[in-house]
C-alpha atoms as a PDB file:
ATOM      1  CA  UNK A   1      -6.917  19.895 -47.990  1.00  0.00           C
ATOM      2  CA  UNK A   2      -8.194  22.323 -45.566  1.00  0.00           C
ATOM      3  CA  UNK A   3      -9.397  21.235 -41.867  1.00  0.00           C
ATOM      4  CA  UNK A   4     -13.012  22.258 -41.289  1.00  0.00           C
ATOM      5  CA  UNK A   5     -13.441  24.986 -38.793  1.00  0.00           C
ATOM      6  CA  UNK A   6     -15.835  24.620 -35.634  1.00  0.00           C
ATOM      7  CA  UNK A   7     -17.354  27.737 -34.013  1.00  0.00           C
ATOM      8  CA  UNK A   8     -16.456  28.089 -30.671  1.00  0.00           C
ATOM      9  CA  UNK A   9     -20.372  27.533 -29.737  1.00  0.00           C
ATOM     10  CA  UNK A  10     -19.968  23.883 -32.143  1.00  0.00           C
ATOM     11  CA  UNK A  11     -16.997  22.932 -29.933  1.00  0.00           C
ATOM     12  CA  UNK A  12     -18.606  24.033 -26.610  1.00  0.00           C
ATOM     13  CA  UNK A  13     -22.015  21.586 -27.644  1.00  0.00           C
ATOM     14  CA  UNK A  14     -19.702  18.881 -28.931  1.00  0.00           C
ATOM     15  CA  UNK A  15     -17.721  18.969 -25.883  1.00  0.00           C
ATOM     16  CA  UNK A  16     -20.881  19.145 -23.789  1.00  0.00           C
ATOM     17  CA  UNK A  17     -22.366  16.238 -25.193  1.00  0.00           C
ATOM     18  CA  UNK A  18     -19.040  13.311 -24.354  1.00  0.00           C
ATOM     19  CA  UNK A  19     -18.722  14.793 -20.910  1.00  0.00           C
ATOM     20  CA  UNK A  20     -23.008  14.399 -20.246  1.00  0.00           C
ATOM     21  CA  UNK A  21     -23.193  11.084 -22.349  1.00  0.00           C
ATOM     22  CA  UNK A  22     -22.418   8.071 -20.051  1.00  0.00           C
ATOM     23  CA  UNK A  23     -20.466   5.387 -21.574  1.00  0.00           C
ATOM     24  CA  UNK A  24     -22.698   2.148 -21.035  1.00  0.00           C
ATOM     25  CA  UNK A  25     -26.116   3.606 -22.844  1.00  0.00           C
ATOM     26  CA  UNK A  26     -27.140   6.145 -19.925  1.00  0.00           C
ATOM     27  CA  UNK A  27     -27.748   2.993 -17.492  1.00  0.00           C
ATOM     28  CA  UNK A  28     -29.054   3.792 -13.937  1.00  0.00           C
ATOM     29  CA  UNK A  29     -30.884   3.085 -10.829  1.00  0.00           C
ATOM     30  CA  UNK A  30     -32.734  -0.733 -11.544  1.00  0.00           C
ATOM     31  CA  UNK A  31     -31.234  -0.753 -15.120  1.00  0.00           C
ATOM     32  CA  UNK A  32     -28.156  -0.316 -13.997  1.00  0.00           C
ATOM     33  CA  UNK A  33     -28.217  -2.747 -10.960  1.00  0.00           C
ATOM     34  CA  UNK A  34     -29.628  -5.590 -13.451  1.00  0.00           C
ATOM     35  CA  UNK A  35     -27.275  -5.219 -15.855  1.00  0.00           C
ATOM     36  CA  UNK A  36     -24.123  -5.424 -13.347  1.00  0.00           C
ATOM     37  CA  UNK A  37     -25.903  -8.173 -11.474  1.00  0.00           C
ATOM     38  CA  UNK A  38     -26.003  -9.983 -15.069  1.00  0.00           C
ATOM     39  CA  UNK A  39     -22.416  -9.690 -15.280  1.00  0.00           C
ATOM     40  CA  UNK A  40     -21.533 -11.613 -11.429  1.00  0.00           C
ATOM     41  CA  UNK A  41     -21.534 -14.829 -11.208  1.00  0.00           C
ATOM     42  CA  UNK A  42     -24.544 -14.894  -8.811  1.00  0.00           C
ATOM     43  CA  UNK A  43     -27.286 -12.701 -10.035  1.00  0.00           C
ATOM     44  CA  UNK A  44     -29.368 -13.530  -6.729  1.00  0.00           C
ATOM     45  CA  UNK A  45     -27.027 -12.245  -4.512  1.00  0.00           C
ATOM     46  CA  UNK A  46     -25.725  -9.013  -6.473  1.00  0.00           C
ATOM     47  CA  UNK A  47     -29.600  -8.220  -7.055  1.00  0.00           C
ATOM     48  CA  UNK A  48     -30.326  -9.092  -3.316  1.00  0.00           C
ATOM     49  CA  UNK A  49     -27.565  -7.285  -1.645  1.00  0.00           C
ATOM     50  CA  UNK A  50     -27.425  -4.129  -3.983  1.00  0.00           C
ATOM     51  CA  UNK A  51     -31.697  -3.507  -3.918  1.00  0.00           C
ATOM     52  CA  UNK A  52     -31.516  -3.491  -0.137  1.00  0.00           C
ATOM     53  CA  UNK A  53     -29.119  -0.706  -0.029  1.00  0.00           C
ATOM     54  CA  UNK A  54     -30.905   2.840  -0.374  1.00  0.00           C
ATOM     55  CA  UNK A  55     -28.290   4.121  -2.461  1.00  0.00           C
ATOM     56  CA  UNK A  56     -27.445   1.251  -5.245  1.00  0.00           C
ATOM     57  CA  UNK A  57     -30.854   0.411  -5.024  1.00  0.00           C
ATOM     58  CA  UNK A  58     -32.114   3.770  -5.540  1.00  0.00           C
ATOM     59  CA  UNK A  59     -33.714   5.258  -9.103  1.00  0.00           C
ATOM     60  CA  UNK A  60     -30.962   7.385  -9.760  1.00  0.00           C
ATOM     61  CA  UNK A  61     -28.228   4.794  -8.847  1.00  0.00           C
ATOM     62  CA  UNK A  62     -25.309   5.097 -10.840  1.00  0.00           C
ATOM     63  CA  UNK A  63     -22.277   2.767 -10.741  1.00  0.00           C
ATOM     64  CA  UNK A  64     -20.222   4.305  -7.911  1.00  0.00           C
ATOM     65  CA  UNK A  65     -23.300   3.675  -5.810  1.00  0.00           C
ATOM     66  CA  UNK A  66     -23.259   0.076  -6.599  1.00  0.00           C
ATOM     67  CA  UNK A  67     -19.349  -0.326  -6.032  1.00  0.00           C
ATOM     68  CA  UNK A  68     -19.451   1.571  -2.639  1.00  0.00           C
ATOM     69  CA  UNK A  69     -21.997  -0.574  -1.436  1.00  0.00           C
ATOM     70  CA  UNK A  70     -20.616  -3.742  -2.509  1.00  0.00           C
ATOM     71  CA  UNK A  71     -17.337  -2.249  -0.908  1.00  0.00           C
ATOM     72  CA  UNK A  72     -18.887  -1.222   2.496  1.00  0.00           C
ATOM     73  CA  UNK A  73     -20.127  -4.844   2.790  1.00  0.00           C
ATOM     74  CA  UNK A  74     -17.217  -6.141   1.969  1.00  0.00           C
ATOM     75  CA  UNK A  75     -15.232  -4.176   4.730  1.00  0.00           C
ATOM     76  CA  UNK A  76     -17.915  -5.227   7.553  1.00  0.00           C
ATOM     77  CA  UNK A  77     -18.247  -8.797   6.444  1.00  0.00           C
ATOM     78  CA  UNK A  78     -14.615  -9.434   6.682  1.00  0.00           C
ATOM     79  CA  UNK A  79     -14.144  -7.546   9.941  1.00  0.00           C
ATOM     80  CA  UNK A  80     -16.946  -9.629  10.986  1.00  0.00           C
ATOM     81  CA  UNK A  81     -14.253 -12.555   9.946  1.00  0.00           C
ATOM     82  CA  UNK A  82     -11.539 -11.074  11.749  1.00  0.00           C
ATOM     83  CA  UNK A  83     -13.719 -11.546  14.953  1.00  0.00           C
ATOM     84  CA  UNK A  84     -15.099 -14.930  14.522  1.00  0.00           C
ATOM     85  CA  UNK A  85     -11.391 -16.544  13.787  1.00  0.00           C
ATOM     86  CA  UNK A  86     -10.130 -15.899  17.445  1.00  0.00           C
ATOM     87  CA  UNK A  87     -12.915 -17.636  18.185  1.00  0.00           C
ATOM     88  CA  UNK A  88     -12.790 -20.586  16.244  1.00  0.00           C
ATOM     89  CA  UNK A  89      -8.865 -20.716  17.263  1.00  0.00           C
ATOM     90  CA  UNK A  90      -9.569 -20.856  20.815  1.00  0.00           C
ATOM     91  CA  UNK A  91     -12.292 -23.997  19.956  1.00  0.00           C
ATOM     92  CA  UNK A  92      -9.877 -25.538  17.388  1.00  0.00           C
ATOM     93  CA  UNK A  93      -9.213 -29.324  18.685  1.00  0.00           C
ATOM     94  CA  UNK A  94      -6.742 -29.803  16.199  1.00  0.00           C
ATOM     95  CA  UNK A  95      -3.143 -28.806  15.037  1.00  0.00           C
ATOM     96  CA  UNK A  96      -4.572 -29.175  11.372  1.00  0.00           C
ATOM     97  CA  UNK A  97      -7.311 -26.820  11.829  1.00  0.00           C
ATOM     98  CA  UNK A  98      -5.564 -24.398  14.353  1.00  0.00           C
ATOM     99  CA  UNK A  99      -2.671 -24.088  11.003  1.00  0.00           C
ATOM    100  CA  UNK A 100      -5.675 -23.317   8.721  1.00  0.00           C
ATOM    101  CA  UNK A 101      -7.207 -20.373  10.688  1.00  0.00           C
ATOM    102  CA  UNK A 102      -4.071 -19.233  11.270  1.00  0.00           C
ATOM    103  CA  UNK A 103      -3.309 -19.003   7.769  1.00  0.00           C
ATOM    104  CA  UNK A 104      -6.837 -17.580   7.609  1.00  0.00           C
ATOM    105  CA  UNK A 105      -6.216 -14.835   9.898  1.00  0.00           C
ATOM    106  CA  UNK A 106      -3.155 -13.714   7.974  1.00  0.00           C
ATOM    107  CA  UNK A 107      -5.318 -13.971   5.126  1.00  0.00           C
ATOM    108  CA  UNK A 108      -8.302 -11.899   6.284  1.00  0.00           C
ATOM    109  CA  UNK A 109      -5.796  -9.374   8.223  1.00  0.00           C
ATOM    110  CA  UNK A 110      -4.188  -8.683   4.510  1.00  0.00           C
ATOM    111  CA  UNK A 111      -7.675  -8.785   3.182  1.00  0.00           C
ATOM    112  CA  UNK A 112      -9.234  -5.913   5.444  1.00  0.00           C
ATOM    113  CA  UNK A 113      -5.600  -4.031   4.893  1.00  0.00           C
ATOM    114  CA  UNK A 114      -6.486  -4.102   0.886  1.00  0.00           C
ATOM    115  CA  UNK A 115      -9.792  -3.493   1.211  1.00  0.00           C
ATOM    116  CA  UNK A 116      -9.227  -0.429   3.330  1.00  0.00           C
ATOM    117  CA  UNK A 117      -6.255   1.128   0.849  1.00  0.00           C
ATOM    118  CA  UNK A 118      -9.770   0.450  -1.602  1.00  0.00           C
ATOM    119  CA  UNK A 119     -11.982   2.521  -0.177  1.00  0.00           C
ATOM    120  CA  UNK A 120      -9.466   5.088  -0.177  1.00  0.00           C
ATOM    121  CA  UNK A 121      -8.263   5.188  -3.652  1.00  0.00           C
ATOM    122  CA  UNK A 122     -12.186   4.809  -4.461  1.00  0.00           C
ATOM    123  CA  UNK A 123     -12.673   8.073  -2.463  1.00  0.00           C
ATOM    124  CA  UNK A 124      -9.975   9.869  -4.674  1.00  0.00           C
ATOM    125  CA  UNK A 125     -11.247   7.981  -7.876  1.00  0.00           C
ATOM    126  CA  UNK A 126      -7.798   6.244  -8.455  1.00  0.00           C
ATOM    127  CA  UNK A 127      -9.990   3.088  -9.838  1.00  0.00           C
ATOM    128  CA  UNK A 128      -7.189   1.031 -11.085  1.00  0.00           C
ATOM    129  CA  UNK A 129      -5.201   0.803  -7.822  1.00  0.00           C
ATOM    130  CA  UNK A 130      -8.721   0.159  -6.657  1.00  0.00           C
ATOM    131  CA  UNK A 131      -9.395  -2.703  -8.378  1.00  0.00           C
ATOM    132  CA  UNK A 132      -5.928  -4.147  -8.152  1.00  0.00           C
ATOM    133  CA  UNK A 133      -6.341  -3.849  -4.008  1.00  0.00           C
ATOM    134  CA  UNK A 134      -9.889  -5.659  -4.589  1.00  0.00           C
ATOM    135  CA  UNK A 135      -8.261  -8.405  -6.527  1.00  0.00           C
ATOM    136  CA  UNK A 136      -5.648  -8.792  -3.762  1.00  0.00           C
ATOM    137  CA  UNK A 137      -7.991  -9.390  -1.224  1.00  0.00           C
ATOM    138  CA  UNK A 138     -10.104 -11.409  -3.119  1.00  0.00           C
ATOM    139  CA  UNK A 139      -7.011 -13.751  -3.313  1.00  0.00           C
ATOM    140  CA  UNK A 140      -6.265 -13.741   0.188  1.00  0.00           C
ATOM    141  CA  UNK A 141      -9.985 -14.357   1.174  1.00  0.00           C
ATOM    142  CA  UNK A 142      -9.809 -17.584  -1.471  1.00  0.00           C
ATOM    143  CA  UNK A 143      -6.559 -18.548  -0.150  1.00  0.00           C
ATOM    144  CA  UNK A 144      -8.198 -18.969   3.295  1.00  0.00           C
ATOM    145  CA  UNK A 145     -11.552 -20.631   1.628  1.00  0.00           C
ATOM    146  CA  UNK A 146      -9.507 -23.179   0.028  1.00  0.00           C
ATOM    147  CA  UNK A 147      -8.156 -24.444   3.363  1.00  0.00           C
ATOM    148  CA  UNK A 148     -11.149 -24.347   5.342  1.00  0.00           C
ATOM    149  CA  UNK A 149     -13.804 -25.313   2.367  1.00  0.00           C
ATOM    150  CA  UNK A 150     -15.753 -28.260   2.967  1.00  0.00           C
ATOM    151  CA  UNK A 151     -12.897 -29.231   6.074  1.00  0.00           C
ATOM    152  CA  UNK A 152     -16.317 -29.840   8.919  1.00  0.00           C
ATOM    153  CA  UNK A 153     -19.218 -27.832   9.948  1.00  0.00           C
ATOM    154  CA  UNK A 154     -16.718 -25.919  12.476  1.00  0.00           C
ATOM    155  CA  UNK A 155     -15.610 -23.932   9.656  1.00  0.00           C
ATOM    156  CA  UNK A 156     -18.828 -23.703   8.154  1.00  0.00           C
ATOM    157  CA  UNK A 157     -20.209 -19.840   8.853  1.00  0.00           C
ATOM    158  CA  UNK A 158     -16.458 -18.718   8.312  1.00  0.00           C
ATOM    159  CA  UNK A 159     -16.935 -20.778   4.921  1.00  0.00           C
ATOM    160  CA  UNK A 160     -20.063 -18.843   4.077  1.00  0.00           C
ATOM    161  CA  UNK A 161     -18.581 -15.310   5.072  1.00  0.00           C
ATOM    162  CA  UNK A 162     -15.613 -16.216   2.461  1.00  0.00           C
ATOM    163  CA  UNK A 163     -17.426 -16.949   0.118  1.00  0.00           C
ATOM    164  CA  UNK A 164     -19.837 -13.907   0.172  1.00  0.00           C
ATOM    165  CA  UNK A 165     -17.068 -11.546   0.469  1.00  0.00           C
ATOM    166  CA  UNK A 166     -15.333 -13.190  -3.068  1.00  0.00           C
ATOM    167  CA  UNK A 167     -19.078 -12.397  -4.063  1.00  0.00           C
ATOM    168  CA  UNK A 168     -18.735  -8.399  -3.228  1.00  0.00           C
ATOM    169  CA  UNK A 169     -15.413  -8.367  -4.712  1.00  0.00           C
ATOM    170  CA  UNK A 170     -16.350  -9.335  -7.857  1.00  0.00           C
ATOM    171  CA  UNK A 171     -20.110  -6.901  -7.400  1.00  0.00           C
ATOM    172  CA  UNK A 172     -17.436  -3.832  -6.853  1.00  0.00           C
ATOM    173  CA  UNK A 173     -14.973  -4.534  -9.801  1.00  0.00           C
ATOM    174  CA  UNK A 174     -18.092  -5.449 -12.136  1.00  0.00           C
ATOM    175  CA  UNK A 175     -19.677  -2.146 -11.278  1.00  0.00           C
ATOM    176  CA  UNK A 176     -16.545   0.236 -12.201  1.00  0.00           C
ATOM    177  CA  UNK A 177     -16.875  -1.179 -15.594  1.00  0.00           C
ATOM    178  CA  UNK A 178     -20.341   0.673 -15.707  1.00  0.00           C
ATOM    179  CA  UNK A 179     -18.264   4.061 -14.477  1.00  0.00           C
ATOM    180  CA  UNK A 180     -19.163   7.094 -16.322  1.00  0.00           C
ATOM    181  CA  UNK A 181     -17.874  10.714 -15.844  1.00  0.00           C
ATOM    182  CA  UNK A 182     -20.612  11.147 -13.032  1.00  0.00           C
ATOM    183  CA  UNK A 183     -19.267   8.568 -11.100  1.00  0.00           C
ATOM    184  CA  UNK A 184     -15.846  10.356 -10.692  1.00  0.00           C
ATOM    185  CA  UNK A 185     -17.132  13.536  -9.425  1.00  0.00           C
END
């Protein structure tokens, strides 16, 4: 059975058309944002916090836009941690509650590390080491939510900044599922 020949000018179209075609239907700008948003677990927020950036929110948005904001946030919110825990340590009137933000500035300090190697690897497109660094903070921020979580109103705004950055976490990995050959370059 003979193989079909191409032409070279058949091979140069075909070739032409996989690397131009993105992968998830051609999705971008609002499109794009909605359908991401759709797969978080809190469409309000993803919708909220990606439309307000000029970039993800834009009409030629594509993917990388939406993880790189989601990943920007995510780097100043938890800095924005790192400074408030001193700060509840110093008002901390227990032993029980000065052991919890301690744990939860080990956490966030390991946090900011990972999330920093992430932006990295997300500026030289390795997206799997990426995503693994996400998931590792996103574990250390939940490790430190679990201990302070519904433990008094002193915790409270460090309680809401945890829980926003598990948010952003999960906007940046569900956005590299929506990468396409654009994205990386």
């Amino acid at each position: 059975m003979a193989m079909p020949r191409y032409r070279p000018l058949h091979l140069c179209l075909l070739i032409l058309l996989i690397y131009t075609t993105p992968s998830i239907g051609g999705l971008n700008g609002t499109e794009l944002l909605k359908a991401a948003c759709n797969q978080t677990s809190d469409y309000a927020f993803c919708y909220a916090i990606l439309i307000a950036d000029p970039n993800a929110g834009g009409p030629q948005a594509l993917a990388g836009d939406l993880a790189n904001a989601a990943l920007r946030l995510a780097q100043t919110k938890a800095t924005h941690a790192q400074s408030l825990i001193p700060l509840l340590l110093q008002n901390a009137t227990t032993s029980l509650d000065h052991n919890r933000l301690q744990m939860c500035q080990s956490s966030n300090n390991k946090a900011i590390s990972q999330l920093s190697s992430a932006n990295n690897d997300f500026n030289s497109d390795s997206l799997d080491t990426m995503v693994e660094e996400i998931n590792t903070a996103a574990r250390a921020t939940n490790d430190c939510l679990t201990e302070i979580q519904d433990k008094g109103t002193h915790f409270s705004l460090l309680a809401t900044i945890n829980a926003d950055l598990i948010k952003l976490y999960e906007i940046c990995i569900v956005s590299t599922r929506y990468f396409t050959v654009e994205d990386l370059y």
